[in-house]
Protein backbone atom coordinates (compact mmCIF):
# COMPACT_ATOMS: atom_id res chain seq x y z
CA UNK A 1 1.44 -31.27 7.97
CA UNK A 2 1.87 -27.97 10.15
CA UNK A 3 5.92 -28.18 11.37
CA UNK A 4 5.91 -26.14 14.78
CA UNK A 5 8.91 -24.24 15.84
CA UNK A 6 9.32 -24.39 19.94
CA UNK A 7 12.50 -23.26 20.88
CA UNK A 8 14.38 -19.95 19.71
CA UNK A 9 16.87 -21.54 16.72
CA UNK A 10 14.11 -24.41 15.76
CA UNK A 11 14.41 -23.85 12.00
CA UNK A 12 12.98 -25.62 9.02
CA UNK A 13 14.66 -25.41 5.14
CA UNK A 14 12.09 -24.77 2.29
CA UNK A 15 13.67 -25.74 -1.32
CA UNK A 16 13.93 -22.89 -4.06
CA UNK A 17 15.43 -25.10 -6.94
CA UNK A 18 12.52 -24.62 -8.92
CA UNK A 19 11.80 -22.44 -12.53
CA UNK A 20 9.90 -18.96 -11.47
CA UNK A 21 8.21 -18.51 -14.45
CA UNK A 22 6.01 -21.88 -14.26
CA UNK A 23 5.98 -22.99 -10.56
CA UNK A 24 7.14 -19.84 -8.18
CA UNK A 25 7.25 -20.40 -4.23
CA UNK A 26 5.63 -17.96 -2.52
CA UNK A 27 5.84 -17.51 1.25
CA UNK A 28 2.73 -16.29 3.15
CA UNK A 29 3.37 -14.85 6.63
CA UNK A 30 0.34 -14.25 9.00
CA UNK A 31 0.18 -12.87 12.40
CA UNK A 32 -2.66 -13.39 14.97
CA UNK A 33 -3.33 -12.48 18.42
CA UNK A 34 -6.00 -12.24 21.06
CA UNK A 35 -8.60 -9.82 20.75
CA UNK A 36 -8.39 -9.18 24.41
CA UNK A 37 -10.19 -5.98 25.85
CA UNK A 38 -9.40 -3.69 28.15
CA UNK A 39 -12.66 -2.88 30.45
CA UNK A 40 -10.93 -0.64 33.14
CA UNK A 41 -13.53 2.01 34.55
CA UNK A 42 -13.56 5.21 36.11
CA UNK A 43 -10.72 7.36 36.42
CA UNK A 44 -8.43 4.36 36.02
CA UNK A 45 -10.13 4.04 32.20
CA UNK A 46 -10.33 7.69 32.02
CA UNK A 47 -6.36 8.16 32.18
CA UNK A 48 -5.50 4.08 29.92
CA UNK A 49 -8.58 4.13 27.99
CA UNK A 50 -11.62 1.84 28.09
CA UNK A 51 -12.43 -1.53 25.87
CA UNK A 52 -9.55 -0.84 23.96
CA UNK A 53 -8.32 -3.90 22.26
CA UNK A 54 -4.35 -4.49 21.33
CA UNK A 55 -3.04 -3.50 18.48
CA UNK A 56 -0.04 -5.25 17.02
CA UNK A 57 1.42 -4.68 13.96
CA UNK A 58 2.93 -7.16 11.64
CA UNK A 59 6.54 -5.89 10.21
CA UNK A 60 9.56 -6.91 8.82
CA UNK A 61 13.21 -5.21 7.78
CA UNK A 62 14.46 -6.94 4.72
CA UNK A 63 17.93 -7.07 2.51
CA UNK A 64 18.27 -8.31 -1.09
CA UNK A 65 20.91 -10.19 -2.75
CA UNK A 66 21.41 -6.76 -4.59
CA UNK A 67 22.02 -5.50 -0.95
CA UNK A 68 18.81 -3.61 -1.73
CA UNK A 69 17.16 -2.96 2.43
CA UNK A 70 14.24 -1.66 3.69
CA UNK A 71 11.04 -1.90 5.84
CA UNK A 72 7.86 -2.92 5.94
CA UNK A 73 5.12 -1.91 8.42
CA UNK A 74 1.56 -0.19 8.87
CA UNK A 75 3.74 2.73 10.23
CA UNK A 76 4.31 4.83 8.18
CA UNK A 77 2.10 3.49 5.54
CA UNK A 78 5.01 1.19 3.48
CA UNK A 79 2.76 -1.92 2.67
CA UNK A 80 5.54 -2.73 0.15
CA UNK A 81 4.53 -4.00 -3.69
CA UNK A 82 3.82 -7.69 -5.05
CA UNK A 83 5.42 -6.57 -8.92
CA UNK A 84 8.26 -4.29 -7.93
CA UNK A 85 11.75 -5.14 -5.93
CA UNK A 86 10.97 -6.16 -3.06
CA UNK A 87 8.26 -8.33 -3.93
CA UNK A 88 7.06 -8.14 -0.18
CA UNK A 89 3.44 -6.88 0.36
CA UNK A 90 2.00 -6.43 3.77
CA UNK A 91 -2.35 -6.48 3.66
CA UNK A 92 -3.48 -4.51 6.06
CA UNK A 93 -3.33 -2.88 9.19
CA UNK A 94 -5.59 -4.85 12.11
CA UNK A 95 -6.24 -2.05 14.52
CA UNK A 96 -8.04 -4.35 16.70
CA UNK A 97 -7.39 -8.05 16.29
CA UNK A 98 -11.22 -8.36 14.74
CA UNK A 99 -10.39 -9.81 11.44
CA UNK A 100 -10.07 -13.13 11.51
CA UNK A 101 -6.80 -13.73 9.49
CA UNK A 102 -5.22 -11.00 11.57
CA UNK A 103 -2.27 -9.36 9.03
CA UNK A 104 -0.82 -10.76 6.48
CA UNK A 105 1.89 -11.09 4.55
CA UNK A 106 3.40 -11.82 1.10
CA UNK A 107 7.19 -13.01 -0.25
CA UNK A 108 6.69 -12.95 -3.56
CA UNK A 109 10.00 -13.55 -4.81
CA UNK A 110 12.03 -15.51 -2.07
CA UNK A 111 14.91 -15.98 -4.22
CA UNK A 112 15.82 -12.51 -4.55
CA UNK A 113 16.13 -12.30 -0.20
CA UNK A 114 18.72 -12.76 1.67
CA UNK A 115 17.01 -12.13 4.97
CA UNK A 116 14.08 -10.86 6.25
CA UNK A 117 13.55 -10.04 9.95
CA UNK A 118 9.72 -10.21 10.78
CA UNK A 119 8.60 -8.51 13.83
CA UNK A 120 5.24 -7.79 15.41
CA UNK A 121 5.18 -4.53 18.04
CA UNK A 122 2.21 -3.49 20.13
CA UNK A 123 1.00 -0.38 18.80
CA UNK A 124 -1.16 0.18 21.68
CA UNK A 125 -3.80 -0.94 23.91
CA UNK A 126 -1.70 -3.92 26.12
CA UNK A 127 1.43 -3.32 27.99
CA UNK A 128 3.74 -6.26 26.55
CA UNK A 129 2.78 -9.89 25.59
CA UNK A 130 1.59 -12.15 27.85
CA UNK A 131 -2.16 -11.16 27.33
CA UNK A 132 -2.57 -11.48 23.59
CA UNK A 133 -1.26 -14.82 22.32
CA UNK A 134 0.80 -13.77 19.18
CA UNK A 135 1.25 -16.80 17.10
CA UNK A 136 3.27 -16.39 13.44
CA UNK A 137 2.01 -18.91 10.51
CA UNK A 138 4.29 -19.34 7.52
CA UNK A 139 2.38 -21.14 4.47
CA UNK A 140 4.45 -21.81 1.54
CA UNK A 141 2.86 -22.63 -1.46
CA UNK A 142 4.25 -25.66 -1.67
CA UNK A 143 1.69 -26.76 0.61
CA UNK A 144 4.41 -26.56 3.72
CA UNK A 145 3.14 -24.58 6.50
CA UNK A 146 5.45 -23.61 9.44
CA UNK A 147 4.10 -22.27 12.83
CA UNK A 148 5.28 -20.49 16.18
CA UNK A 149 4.22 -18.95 19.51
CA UNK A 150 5.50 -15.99 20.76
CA UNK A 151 4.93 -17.48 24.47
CA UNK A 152 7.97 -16.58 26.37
CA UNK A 153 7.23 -12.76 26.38
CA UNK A 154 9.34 -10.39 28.31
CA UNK A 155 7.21 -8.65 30.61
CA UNK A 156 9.21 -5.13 29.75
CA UNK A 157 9.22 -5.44 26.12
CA UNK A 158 6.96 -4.23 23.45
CA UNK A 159 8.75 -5.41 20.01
CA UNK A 160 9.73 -8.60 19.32
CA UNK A 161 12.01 -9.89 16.97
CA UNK A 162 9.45 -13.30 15.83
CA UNK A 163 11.47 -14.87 12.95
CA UNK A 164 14.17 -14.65 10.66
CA UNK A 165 13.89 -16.16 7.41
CA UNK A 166 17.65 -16.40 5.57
CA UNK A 167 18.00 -17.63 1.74
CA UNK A 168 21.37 -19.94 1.40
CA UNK A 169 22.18 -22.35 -1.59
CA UNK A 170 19.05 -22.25 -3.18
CA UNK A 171 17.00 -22.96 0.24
CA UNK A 172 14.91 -20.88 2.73
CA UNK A 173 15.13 -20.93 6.32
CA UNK A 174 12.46 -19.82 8.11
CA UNK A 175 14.53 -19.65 12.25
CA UNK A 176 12.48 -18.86 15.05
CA UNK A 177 13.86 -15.87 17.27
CA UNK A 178 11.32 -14.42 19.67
CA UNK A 179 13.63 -11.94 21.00
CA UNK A 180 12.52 -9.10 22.73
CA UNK A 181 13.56 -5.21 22.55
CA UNK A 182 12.39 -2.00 23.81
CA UNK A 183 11.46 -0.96 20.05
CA UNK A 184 13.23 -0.95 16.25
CA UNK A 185 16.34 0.68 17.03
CA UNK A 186 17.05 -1.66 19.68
CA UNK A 187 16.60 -4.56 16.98
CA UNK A 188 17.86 -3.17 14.37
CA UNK A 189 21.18 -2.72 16.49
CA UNK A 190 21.39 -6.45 17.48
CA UNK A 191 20.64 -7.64 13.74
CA UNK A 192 23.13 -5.23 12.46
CA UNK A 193 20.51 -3.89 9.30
CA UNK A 194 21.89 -0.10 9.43
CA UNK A 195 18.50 1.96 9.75
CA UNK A 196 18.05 5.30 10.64
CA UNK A 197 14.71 5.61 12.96
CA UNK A 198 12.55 8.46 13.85
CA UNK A 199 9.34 8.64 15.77
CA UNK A 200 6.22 7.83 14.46
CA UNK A 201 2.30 7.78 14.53
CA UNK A 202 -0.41 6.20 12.96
């Protein structure tokens, strides 16, 4: 059964009371969006670019119990590690919504989290969200799969803030946020993680 999160704060509780070493949960986050191109000609295409399809990127900013933090993204290259702290690995890097399981990625070790802020940007090739469709699938290995639309975009926004998944008494909850911000800092501010950003290219 696929448990769909609607509204910002719909959140659903995952149970962690189990032994690691025989039956671990693992939480598999995947991103998707439209493959939409952009087919502008002449000197309009010239100056935005021609068939050039969106580019989002799958990310997420993360603190340990340990208060370990850090961030994952295809920026910068940090696709994290699945057998060193933090047990978060990130795939790939979908430059143009082609694959067909988009980007994906891996919590390997839930019960050493005590959040993780996911977040998808566009990279480039769409102005903000209403053309591409960006959906967010959590599958646990438990066989519980949680899902969620990002499809209340703000038109002037090209980060967004998709989930928040918190660790408390032995549980996981995976809250959907879909809040918008001009970029990292922005977000980082509001969720209070501490970063120091710099520009960046891929």
């Amino acid at each position: 059964m696929v448990i769909k999160l609607e509204k910002t704060g719909d959140f659903h509780n995952i149970n962690l009371s189990k032994d690691y070493s025989t039956d671990p949960v693992i939480v598999h986050v995947n991103l998707n969006w439209e493959a939409i191109t952009n087919n502008r000609s002449g000197w309009i295409g010239k100056i935005f670019g021609s068939n050039s399809a969106p580019d989002l990127d799958l990310g997420c900013m993360y603190e340990m119990m340990n208060g370990e933090k850090g961030v994952i993204q295809p920026l910068g290259e940090n696709f994290g590690s699945r057998k060193t702290s933090p047990y978060i690995y990130l795939d790939k890097d979908d430059r143009t919504g082609q694959a067909n399981d988009g980007e994906n990625m891996y919590i390997f070790r839930p019960d050493l989290i005590q959040r993780i802020l996911f977040f998808c940007f566009i990279y480039e090739g769409a102005e903000d969200f209403k053309s591409v469709r960006g959906r967010m699938f959590f599958k646990i290995s438990n066989d519980e799969e949680v899902y969620l639309e990002l499809n209340n975009p703000n038109s002037n926004c090209s980060f967004c803030v998709a989930a928040l998944l918190k660790n408390i008494n032995s549980q996981i909850m995976i809250v959907k946020e879909e809040k918008y911000f001009s970029g990292h800092k922005e977000a980082d501010q509001f969720y209070k993680y501490g970063f120091n950003w710099v520009s960046g290219r891929k």
